[in-house]
Protein backbone atom coordinates (compact mmCIF):
# COMPACT_ATOMS: atom_id res chain seq x y z
CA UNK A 1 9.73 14.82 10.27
CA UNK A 2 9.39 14.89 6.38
CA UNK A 3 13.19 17.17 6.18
CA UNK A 4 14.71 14.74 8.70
CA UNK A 5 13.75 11.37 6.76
CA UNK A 6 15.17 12.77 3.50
CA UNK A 7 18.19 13.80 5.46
CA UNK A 8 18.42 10.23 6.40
CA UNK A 9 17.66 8.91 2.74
CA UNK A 10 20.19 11.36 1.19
CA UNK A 11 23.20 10.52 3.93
CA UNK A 12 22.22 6.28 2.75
CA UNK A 13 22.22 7.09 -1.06
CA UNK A 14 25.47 9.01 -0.66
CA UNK A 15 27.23 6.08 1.48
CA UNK A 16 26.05 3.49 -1.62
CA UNK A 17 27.43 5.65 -3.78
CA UNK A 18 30.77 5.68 -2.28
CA UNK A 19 30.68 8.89 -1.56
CA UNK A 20 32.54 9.53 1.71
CA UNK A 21 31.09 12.35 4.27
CA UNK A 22 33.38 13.97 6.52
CA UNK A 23 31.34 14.62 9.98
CA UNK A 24 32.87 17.44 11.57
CA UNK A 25 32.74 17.64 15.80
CA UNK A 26 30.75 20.79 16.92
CA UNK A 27 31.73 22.55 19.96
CA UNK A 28 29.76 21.82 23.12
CA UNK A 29 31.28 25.04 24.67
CA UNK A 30 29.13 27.05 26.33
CA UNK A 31 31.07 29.83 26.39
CA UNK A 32 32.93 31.52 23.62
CA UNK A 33 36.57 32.71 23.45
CA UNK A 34 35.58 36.34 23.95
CA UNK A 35 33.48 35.74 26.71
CA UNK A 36 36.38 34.29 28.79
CA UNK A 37 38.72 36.98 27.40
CA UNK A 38 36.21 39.58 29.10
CA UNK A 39 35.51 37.69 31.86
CA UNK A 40 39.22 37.55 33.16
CA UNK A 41 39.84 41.13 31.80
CA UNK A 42 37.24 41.82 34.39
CA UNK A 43 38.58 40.01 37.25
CA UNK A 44 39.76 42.15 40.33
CA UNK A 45 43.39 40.94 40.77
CA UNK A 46 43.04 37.64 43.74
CA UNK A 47 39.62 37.21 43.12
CA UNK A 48 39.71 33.57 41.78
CA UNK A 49 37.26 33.98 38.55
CA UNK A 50 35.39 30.99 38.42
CA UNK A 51 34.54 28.50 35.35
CA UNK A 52 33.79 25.95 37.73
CA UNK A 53 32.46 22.77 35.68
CA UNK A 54 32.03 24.94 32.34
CA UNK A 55 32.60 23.38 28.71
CA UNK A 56 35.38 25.43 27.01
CA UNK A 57 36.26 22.54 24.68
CA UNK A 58 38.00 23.38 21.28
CA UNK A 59 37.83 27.25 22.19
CA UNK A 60 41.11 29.34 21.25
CA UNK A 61 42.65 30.58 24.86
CA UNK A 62 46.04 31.22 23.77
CA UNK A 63 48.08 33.71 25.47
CA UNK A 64 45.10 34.39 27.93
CA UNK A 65 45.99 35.10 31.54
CA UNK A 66 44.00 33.19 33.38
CA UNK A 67 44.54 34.96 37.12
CA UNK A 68 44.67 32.05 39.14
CA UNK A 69 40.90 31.48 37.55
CA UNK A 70 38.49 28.53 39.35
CA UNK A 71 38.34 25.89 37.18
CA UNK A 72 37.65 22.51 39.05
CA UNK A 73 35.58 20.10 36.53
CA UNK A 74 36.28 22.40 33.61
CA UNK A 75 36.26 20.97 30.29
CA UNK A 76 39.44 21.98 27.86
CA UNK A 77 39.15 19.09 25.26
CA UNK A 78 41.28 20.20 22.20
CA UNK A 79 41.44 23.96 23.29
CA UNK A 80 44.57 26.19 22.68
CA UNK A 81 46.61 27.08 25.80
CA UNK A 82 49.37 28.17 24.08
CA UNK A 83 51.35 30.52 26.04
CA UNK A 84 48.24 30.72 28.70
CA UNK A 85 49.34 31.41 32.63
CA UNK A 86 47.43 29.13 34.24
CA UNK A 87 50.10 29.47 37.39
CA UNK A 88 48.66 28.75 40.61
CA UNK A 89 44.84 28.20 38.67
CA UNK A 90 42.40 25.62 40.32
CA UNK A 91 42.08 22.52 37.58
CA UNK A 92 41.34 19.66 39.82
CA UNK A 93 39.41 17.06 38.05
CA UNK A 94 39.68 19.13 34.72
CA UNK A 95 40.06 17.28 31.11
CA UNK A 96 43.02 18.74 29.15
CA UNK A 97 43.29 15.91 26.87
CA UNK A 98 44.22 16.87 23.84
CA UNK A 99 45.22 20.64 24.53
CA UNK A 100 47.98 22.94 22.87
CA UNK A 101 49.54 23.56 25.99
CA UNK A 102 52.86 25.04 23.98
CA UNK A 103 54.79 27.46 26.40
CA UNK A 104 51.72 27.25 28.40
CA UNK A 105 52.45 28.13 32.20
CA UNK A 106 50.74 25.44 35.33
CA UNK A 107 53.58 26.03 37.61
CA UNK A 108 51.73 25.87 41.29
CA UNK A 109 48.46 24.64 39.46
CA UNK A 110 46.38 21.91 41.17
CA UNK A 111 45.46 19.40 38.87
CA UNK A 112 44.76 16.86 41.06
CA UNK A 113 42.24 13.56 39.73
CA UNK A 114 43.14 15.61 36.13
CA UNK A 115 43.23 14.15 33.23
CA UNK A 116 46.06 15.18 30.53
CA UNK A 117 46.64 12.69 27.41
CA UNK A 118 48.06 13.63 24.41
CA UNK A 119 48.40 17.05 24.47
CA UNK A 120 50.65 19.20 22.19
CA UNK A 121 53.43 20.68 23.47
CA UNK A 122 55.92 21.42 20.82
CA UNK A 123 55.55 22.59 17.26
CA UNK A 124 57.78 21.43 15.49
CA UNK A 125 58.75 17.08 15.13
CA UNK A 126 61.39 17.65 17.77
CA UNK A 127 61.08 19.05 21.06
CA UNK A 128 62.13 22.54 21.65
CA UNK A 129 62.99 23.66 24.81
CA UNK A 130 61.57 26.86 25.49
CA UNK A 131 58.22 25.18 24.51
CA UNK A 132 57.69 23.10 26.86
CA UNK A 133 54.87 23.11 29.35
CA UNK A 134 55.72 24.60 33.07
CA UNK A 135 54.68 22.42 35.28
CA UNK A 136 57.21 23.42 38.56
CA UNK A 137 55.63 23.19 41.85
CA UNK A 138 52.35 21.81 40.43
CA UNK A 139 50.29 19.21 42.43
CA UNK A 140 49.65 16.25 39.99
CA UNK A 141 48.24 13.87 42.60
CA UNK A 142 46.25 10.71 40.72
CA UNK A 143 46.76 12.61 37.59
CA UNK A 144 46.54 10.72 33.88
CA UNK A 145 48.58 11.82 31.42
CA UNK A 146 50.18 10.56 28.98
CA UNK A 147 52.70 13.05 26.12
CA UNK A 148 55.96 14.06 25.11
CA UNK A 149 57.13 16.52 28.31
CA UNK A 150 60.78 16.52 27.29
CA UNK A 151 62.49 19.94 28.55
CA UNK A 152 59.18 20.52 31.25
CA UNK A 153 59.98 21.85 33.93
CA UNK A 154 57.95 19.46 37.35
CA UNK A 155 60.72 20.00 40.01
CA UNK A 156 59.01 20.08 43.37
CA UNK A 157 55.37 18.80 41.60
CA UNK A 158 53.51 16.29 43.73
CA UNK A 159 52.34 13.30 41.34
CA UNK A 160 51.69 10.69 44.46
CA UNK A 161 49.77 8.33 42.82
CA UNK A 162 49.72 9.54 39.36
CA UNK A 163 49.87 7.08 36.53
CA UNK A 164 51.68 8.38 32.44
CA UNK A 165 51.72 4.77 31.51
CA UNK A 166 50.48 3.89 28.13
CA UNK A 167 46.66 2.64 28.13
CA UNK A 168 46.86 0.04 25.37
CA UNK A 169 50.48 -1.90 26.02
CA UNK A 170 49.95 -3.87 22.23
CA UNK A 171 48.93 -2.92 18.76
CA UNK A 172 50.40 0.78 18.84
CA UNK A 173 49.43 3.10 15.98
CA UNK A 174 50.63 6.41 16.70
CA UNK A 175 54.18 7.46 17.04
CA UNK A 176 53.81 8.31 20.28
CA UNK A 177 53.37 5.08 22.13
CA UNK A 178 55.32 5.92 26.25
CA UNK A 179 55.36 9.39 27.72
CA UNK A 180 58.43 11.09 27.25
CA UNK A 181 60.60 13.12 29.88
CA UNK A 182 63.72 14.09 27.99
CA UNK A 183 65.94 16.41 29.90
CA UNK A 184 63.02 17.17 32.00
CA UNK A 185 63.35 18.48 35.47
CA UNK A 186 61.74 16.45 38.16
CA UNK A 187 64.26 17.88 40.75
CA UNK A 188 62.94 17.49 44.27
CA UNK A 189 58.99 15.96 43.01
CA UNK A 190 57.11 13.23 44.60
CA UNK A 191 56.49 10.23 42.40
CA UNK A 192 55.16 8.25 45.88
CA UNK A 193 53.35 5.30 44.05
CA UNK A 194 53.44 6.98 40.87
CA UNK A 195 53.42 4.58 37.61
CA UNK A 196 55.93 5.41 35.36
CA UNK A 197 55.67 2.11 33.46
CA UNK A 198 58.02 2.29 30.11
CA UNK A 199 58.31 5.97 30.78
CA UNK A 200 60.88 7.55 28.73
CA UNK A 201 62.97 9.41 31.49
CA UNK A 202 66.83 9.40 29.64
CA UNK A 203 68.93 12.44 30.85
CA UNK A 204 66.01 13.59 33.36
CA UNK A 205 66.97 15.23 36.81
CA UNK A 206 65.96 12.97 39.22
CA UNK A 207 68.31 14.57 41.71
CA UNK A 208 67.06 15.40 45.26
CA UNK A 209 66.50 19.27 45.58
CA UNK A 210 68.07 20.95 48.58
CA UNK A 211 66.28 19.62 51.90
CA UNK A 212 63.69 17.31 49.42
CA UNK A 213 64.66 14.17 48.16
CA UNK A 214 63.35 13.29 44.84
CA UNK A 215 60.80 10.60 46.10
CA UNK A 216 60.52 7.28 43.88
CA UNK A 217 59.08 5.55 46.81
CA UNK A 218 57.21 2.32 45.64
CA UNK A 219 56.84 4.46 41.82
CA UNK A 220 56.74 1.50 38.74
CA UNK A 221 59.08 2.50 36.43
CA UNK A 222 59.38 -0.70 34.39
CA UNK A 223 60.25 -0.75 31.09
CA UNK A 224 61.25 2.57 31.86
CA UNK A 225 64.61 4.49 29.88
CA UNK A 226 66.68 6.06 32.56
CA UNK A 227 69.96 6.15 30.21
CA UNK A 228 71.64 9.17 31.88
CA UNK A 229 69.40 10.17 34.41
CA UNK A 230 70.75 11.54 37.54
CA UNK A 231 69.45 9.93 40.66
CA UNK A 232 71.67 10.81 43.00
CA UNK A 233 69.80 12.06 46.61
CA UNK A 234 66.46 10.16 44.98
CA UNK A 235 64.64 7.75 47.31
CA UNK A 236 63.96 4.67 45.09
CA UNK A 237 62.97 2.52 48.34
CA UNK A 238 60.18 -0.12 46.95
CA UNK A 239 60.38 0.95 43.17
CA UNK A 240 60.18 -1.47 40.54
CA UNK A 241 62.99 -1.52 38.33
CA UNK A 242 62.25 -4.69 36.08
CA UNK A 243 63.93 -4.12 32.25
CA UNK A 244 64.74 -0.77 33.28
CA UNK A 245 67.24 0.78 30.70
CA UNK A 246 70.16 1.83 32.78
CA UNK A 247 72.91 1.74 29.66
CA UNK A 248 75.34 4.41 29.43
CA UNK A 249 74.05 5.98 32.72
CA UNK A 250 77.02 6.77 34.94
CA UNK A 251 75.72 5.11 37.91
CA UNK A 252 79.00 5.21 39.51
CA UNK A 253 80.08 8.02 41.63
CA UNK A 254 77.63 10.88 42.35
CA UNK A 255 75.06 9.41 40.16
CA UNK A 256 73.62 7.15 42.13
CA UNK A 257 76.20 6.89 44.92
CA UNK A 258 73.65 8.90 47.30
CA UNK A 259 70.26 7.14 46.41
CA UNK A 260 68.16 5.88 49.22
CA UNK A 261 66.59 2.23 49.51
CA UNK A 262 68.49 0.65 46.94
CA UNK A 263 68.34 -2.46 49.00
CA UNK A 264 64.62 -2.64 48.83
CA UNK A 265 64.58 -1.92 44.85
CA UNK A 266 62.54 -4.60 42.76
CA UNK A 267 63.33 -6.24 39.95
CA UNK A 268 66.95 -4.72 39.94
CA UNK A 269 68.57 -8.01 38.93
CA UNK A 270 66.51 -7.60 35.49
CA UNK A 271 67.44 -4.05 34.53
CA UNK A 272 69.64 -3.66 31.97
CA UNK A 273 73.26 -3.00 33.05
CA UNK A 274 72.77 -3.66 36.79
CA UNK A 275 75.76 -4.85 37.18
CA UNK A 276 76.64 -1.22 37.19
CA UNK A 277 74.56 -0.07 39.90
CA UNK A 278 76.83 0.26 43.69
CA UNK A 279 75.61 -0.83 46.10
């Protein structure tokens, strides 16, 4: 009682002094890197290894193989997935916010009711391809994220109902203030409902894949950029397209010349060039 009142006394007489104290976070994991490591290592090949629900926050899983590992409610706050497979892995209702998730692999991951904001994905300022989070085939549904996924690859992922806009729409402090798709490949996914409010999406493929239409169906996407996105064989019916950023898109042609429901678009007499949109 006696050690914790002086503790108390000490941390005051510092702060009067002007003495700042840096209070580092400690780990809530309850496992450790190594137990995971040997854990998976130990995993017969289909067998699902579990980490249902478990706390691996801040841990350093890079370049682990993951073997399509159990992981509903799991806890990945601030932990390294660089270069992890995590194909075809269980993460529904898992917290990745603020992961390393450079060259990290989710293709055919569930990550349903997820949450994903902020994460790193490249190391460098700029965006480099072959860094970029794979995220092909992955069910997103009702997912929150929010990040830079320029170059990802999400053709065929499901993200019905899934939201990347930004939280806090005034006062932004951190570069980062809209999720970014930059040359990403959305090819063929399902954005049913989806909220891509102010979304950067410029030079995306939004194209239909063969037999799958890209689906836009009722997905917000105002504010959005879609400056050079391809459309064409997307189905936009119901999407809101207020002060959508259409400039220097070639919207003529076989950009958008094969879209469906561009008669029940919203908003499309307030986007940005479109005047260029056929109709």
């Amino acid at each position: 009682m006696r050690r914790s009142a002086l503790s108390r006394t000490t941390i005051a007489a510092l702060a009067i002094a002007g003495i700042g104290l840096l209070i580092l976070p400690v780990s809530a994991a309850d496992l450790t890197a190594r137990d995971i490591s040997v854990l998976l290592f130990r995993a017969a090949p289909g067998s699902h290894p579990s980490l249902i629900g478990r706390d691996l926050t801040r841990l350093d899983l890079a370049e682990l193989d993951f073997k399509q590992a159990d992981m509903r409610q799991a806890n990945l706050f601030g932990s390294d997935l660089t270069g992890a497979n995590l194909s075809n892995a269980n993460l529904t209702g898992a917290i990745l916010d603020r992961t390393t998730l450079i060259g990290a692999r989710l293709d055919g991951a569930t990550l349903d009711d997820a949450t994903m904001m902020r994460p790193s994905t490249t190391s460098t300022l700029e965006p480099v391809p072959k860094e970029a989070p794979n995220l092909k085939a992955a069910s997103l549904k009702r997912v929150k994220f929010f990040g830079d996924f320029s170059g990802s690859d999400l053709s065929g992922a499901d993200l019905t109902d899934s939201s990347c806009a930004p939280n806090n729409k005034t006062g932004f402090i951190e570069h980062l203030w809209r999720t970014i798709f930059v040359n990403a490949n959305l090819s063929g996914a399902n954005l049913t409902r989806a909220n891509m409010e102010r979304a950067q999406l410029s030079f995306a493929n939004l194209r239909g894949a063969v037999l799958q239409a890209t689906m836009l169906r009722g997905a917000d996407l105002s504010g959005a950029d879609l400056s050079g996105a391809d459309l064409s064989g997307a189905d936009l019916t119901g999407a809101d397209l207020t002060d959508v950023n259409i400039t220097g898109a070639d919207l003529s042609g076989t950009r958008l010349h094969d879209a469906i429901g561009l008669e029940t678009l919203k908003g499309l007499s307030l986007a940005r060039n479109s005047e260029k949109i056929i109709r």
